[in-house]
C-alpha atoms as a PDB file:
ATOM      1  CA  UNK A   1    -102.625 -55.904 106.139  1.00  0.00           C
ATOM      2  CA  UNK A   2    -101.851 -52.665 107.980  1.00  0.00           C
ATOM      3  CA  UNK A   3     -99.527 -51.774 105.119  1.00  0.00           C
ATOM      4  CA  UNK A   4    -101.415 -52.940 102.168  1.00  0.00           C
ATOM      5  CA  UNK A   5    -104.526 -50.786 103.449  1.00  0.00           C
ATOM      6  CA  UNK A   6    -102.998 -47.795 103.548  1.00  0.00           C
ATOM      7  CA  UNK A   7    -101.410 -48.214 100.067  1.00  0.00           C
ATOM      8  CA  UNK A   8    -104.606 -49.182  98.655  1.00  0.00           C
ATOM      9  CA  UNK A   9    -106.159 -45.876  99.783  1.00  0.00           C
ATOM     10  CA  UNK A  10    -103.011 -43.625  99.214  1.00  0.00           C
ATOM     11  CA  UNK A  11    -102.758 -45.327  95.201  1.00  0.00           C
ATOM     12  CA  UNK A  12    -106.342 -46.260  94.539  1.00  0.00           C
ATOM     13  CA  UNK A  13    -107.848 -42.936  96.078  1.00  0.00           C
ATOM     14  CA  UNK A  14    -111.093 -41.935  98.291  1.00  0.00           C
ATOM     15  CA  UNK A  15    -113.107 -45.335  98.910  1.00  0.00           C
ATOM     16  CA  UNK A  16    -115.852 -46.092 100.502  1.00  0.00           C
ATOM     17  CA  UNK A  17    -115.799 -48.552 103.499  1.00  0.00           C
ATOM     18  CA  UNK A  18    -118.010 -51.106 101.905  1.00  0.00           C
ATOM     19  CA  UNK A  19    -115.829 -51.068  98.995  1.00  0.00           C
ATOM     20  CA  UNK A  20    -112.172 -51.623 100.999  1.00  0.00           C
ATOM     21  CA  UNK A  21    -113.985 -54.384 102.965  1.00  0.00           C
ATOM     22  CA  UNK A  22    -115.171 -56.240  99.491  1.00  0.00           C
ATOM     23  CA  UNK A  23    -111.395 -55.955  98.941  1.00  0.00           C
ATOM     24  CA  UNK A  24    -109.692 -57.221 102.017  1.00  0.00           C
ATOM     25  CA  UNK A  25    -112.308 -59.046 103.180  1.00  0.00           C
ATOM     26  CA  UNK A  26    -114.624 -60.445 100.627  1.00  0.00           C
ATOM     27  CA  UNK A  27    -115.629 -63.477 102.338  1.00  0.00           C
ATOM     28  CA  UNK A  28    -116.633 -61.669 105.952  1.00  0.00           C
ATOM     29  CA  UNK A  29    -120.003 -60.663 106.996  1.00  0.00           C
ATOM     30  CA  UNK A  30    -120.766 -57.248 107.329  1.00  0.00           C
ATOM     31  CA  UNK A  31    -120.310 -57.295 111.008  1.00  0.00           C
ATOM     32  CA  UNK A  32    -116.645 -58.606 110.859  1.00  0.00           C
ATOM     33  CA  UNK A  33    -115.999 -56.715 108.236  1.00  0.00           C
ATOM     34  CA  UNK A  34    -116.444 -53.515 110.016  1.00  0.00           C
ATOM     35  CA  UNK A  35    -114.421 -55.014 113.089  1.00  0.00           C
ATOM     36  CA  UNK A  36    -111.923 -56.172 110.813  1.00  0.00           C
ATOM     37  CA  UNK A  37    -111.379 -52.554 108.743  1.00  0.00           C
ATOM     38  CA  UNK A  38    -111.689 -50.445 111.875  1.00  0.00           C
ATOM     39  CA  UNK A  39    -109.080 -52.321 113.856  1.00  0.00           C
ATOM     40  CA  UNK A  40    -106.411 -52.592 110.418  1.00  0.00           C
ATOM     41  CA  UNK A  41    -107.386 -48.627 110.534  1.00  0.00           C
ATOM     42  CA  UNK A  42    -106.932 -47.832 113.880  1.00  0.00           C
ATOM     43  CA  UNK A  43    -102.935 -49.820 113.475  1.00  0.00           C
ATOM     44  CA  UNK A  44    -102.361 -47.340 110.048  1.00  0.00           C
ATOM     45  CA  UNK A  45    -103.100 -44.115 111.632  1.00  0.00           C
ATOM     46  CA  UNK A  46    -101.149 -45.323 114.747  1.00  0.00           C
ATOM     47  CA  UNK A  47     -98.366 -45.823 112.005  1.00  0.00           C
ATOM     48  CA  UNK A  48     -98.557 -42.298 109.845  1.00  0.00           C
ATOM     49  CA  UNK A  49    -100.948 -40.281 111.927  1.00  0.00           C
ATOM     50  CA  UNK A  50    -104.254 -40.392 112.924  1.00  0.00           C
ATOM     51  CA  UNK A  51    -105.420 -37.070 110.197  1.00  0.00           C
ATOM     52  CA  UNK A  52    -103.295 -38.328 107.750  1.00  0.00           C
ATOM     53  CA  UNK A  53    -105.932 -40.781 106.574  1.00  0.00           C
ATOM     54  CA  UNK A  54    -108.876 -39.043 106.949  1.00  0.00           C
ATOM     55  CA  UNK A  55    -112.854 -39.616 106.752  1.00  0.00           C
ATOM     56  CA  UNK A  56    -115.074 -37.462 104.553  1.00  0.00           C
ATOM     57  CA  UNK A  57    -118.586 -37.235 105.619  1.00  0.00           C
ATOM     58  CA  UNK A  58    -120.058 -36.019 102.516  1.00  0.00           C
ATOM     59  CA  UNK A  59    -119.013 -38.876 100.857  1.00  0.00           C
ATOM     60  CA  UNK A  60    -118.523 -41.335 102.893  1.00  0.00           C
ATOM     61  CA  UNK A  61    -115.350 -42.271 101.526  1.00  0.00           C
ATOM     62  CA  UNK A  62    -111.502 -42.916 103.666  1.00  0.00           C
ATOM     63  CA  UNK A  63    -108.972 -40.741 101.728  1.00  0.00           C
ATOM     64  CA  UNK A  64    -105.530 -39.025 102.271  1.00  0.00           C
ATOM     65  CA  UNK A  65    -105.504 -36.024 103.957  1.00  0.00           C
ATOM     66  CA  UNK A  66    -104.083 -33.516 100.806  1.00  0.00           C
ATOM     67  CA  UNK A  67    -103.015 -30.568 103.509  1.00  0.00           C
ATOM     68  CA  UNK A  68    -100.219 -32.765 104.239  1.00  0.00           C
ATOM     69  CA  UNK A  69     -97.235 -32.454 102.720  1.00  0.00           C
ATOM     70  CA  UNK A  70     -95.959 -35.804 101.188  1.00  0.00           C
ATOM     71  CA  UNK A  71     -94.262 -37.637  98.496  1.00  0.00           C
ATOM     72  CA  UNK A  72     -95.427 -40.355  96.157  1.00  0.00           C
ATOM     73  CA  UNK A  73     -93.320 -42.136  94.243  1.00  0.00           C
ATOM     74  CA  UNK A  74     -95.747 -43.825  91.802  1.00  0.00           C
ATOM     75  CA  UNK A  75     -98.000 -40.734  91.645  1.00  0.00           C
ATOM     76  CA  UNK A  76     -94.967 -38.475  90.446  1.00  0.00           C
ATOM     77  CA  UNK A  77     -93.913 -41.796  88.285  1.00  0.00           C
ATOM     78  CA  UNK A  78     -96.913 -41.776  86.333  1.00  0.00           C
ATOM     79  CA  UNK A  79     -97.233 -37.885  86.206  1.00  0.00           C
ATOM     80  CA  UNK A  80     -93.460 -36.886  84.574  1.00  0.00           C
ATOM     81  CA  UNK A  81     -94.067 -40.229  81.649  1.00  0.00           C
ATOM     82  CA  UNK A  82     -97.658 -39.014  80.942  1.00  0.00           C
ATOM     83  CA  UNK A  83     -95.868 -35.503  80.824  1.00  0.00           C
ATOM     84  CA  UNK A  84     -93.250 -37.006  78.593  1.00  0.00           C
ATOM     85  CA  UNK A  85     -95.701 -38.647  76.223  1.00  0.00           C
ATOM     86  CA  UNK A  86     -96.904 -35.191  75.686  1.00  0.00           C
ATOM     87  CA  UNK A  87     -93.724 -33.936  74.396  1.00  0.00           C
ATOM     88  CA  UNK A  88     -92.454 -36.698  72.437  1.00  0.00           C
ATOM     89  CA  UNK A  89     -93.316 -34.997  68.925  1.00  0.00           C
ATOM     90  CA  UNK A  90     -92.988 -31.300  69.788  1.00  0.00           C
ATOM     91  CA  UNK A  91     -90.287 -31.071  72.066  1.00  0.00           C
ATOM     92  CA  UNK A  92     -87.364 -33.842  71.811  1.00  0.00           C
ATOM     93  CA  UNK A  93     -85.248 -32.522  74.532  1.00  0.00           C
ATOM     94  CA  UNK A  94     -87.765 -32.312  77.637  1.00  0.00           C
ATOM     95  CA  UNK A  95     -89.546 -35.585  76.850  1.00  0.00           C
ATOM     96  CA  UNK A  96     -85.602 -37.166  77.291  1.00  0.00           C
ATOM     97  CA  UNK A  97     -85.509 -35.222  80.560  1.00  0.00           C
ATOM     98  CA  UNK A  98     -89.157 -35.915  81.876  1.00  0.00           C
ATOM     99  CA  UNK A  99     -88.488 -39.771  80.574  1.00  0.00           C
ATOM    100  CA  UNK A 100     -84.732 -40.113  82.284  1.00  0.00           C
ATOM    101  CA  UNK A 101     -86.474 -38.480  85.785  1.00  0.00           C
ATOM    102  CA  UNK A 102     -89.388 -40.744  85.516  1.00  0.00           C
ATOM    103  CA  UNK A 103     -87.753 -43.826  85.117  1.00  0.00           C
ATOM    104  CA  UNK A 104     -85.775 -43.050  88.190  1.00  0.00           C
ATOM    105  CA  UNK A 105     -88.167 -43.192  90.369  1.00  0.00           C
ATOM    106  CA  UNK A 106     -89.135 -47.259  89.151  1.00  0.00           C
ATOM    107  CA  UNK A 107     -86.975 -49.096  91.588  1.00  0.00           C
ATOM    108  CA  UNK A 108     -88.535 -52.457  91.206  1.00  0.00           C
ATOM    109  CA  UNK A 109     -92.344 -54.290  91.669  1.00  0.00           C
ATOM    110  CA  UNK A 110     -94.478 -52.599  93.300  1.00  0.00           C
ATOM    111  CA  UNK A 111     -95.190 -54.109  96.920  1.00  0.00           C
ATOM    112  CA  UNK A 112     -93.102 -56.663  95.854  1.00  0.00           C
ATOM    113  CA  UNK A 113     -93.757 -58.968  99.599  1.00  0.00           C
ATOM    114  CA  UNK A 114     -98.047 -58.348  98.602  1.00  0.00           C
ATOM    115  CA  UNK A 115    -100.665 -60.423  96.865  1.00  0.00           C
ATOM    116  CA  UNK A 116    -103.887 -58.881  97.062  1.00  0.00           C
ATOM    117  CA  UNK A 117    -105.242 -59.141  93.590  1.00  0.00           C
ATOM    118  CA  UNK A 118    -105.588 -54.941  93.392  1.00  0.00           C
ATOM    119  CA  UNK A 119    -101.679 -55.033  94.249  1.00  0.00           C
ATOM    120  CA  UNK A 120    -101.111 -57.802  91.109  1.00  0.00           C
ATOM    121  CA  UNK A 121    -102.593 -55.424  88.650  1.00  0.00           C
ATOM    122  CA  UNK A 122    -101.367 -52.431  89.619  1.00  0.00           C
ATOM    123  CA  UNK A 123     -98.152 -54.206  89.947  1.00  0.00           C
ATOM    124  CA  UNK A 124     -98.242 -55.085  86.495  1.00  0.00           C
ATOM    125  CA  UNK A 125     -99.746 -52.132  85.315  1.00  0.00           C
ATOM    126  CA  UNK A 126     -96.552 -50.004  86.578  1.00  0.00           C
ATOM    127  CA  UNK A 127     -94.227 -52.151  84.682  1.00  0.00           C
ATOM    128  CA  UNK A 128     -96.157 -51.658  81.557  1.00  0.00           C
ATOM    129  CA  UNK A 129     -95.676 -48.005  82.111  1.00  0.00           C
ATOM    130  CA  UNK A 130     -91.850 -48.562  82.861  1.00  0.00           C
ATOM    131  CA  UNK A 131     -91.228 -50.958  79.786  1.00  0.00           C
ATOM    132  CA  UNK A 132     -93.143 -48.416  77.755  1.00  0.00           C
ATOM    133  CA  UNK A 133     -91.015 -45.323  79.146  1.00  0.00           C
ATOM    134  CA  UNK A 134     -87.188 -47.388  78.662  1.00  0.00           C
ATOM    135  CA  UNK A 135     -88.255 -47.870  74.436  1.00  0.00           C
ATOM    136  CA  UNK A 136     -89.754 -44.604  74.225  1.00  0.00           C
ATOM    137  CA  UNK A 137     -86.532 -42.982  75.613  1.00  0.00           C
ATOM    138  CA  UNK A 138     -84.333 -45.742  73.399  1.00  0.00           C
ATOM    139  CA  UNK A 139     -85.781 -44.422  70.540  1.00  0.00           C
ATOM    140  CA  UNK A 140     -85.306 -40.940  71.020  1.00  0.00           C
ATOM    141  CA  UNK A 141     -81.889 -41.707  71.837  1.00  0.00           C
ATOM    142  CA  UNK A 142     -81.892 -43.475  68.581  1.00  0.00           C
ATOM    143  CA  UNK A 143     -82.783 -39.936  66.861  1.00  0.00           C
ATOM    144  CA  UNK A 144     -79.824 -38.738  68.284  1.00  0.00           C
ATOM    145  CA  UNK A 145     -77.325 -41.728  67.250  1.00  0.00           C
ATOM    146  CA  UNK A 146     -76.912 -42.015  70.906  1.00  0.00           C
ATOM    147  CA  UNK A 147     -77.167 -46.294  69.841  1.00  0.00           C
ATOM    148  CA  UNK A 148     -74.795 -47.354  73.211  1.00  0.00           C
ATOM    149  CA  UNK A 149     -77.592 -45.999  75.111  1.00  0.00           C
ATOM    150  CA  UNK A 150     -80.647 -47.158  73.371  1.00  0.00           C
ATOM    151  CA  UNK A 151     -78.962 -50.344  73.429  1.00  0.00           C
ATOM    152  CA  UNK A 152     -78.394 -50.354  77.310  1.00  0.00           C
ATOM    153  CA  UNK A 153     -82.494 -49.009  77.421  1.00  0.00           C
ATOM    154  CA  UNK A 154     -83.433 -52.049  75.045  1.00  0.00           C
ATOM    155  CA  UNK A 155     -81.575 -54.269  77.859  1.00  0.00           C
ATOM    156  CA  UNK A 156     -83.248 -53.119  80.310  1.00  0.00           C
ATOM    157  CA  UNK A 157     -86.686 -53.379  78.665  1.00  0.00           C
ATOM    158  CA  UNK A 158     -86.235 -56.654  78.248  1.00  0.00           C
ATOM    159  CA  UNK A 159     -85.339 -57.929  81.954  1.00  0.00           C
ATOM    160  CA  UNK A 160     -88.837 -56.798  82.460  1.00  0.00           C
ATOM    161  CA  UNK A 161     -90.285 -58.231  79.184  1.00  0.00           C
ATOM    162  CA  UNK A 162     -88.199 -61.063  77.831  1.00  0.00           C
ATOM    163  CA  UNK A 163     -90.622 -62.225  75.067  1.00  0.00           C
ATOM    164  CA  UNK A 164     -92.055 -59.503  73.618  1.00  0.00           C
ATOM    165  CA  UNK A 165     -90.388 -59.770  70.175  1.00  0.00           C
ATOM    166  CA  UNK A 166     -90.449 -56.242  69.259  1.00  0.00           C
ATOM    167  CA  UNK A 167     -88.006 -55.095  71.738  1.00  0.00           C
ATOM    168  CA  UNK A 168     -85.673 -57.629  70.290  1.00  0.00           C
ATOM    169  CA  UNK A 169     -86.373 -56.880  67.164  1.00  0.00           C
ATOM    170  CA  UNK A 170     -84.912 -53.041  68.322  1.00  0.00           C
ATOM    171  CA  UNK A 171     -82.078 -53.826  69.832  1.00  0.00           C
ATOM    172  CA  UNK A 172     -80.910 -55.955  67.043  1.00  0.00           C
ATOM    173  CA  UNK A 173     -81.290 -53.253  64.817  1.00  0.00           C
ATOM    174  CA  UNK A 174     -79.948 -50.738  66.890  1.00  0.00           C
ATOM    175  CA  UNK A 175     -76.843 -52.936  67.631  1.00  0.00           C
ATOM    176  CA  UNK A 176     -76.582 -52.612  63.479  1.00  0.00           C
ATOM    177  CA  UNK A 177     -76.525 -49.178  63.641  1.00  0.00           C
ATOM    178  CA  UNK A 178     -73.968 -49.039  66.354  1.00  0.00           C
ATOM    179  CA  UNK A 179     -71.968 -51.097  64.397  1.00  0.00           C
ATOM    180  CA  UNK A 180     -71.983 -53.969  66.337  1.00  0.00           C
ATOM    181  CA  UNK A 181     -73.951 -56.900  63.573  1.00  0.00           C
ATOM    182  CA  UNK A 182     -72.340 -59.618  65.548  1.00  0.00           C
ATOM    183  CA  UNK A 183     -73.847 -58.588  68.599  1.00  0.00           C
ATOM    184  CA  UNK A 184     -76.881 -58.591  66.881  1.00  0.00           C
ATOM    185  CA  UNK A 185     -76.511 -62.193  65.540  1.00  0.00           C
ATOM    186  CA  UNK A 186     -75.523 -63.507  68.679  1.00  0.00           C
ATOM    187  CA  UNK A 187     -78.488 -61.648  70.653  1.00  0.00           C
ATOM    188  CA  UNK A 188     -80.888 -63.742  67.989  1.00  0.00           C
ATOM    189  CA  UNK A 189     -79.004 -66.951  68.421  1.00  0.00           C
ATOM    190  CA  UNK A 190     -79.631 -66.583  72.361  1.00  0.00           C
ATOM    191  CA  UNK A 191     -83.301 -65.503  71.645  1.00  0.00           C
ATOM    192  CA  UNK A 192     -83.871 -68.142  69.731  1.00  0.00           C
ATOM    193  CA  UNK A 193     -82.615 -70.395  73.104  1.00  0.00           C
ATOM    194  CA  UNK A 194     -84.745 -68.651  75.654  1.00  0.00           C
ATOM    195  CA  UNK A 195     -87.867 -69.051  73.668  1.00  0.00           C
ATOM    196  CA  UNK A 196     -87.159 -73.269  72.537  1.00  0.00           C
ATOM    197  CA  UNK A 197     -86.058 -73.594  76.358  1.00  0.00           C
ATOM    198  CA  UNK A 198     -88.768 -71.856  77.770  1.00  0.00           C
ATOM    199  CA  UNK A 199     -91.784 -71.555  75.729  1.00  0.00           C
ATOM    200  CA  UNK A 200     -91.135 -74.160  72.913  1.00  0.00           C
ATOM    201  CA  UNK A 201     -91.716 -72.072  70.138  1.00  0.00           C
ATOM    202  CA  UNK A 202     -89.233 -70.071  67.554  1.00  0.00           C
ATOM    203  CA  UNK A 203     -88.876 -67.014  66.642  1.00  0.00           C
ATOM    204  CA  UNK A 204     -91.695 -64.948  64.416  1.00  0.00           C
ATOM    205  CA  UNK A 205     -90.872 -64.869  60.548  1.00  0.00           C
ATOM    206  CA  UNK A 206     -90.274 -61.037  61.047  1.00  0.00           C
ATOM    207  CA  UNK A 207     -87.667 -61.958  63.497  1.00  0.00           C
ATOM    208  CA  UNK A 208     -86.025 -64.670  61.641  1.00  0.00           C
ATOM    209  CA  UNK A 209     -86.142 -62.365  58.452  1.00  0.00           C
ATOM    210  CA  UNK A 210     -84.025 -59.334  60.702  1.00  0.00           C
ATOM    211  CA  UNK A 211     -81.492 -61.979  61.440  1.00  0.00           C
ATOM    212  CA  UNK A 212     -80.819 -63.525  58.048  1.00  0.00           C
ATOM    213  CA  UNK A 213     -81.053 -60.133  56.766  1.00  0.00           C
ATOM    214  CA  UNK A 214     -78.264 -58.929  59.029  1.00  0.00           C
ATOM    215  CA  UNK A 215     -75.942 -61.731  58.362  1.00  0.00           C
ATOM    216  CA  UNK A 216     -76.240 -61.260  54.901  1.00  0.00           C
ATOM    217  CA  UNK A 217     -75.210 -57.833  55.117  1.00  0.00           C
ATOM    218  CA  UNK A 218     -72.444 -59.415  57.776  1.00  0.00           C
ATOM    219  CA  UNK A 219     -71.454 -61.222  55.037  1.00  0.00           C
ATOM    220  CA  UNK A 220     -71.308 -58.778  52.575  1.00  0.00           C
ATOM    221  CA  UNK A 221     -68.729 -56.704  54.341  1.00  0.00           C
END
């Protein structure tokens, strides 16, 4: 609890009392919900300081102390891809370098021990961002024939998203360009598995028309 409050505050910004104890604590009355939040307080600031999260009176909100100097990973995550996003059309080169720095700093799920429904979302939310950064860099690296890479981006994309189609659909052509068609046929084949032994279901048409179309140029050669 002592963990997952200060995170809330630190990701989700200035909030109100009422509004953490609706979060932690929906089910408490107001009573023990004051109890409750001053006491999982009292253990953070015992933790990372007592000014570090601090209370402003104006608004009546609990908020991190911004005279401190400190490092967030997910705050400088989402601040070099929404940088990169910027660049994508006008300026190749630093959107590969904002992209390559902010997927560093993804190391995994967020709070990956935590439950709180707040934590799920944003959770989820982050790996959007991440799965979204790994094909935006694949396909620049694509512009540049760099296709081993892409490929190893596509991968990498997909550990996080296994059944988005599209992403297969990518790699299989990139593995084309690369020169690689039977990697490309066999990554359909086991596609096709993961989705009949998971799901149930095959392949879309424009999946299944990729493949046949790259073992007929297979074929051809």
């Amino acid at each position: 609890m002592t963990k997952e409050l200060f995170f809330y505050i630190l990701d989700q910004g200035p909030r109100p009392k009422e509004e953490i104890g609706g979060v932690f604590w929906p089910d408490y009355s107001p009573a023990k919900v004051n109890s409750s939040f001053h006491a999982a307080m009292y253990r953070v600031r015992r933790v990372v300081g007592r000014d570090f999260v601090a209370y402003e009176d104006d608004s009546r909100t609990y908020l991190i102390n911004e005279t401190h100097d400190y490092f967030y990973d997910v705050e400088e995550f989402e601040k070099l891809f929404r940088e990169a996003m910027k660049q994508m059309l006008s300026n190749q080169e630093e959107a590969v370098r904002l992209l390559e720095k902010a997927l560093s700093l993804y190391t995994g799920d967020y709070l990956r021990d935590s439950y709180p429904d707040w934590c799920l979302e944003r959770r989820e939310e982050l790996r959007r961002i991440y799965v979204e950064g790994l094909l935006a860099l694949a396909a620049l690296k694509e512009r540049d024939e760099s296709y081993q890479e892409s490929i190893g981006l596509y991968q990498r994309a997909l550990k996080e998203d296994p059944f988005q189609e599209e992403i297969h659909r990518r790699l299989m052509r990139c593995y084309v360009l690369a020169g690689e068609r039977p990697a490309a046929i066999r990554h359909y084949i086991s596609f096709v598995n993961l989705l009949k032994a998971e799901m149930g279901l095959s392949p879309t048409e424009e999946t299944t028309a990729l493949y046949r179309q790259v073992v007929s140029q297979a074929q051809e050669t």
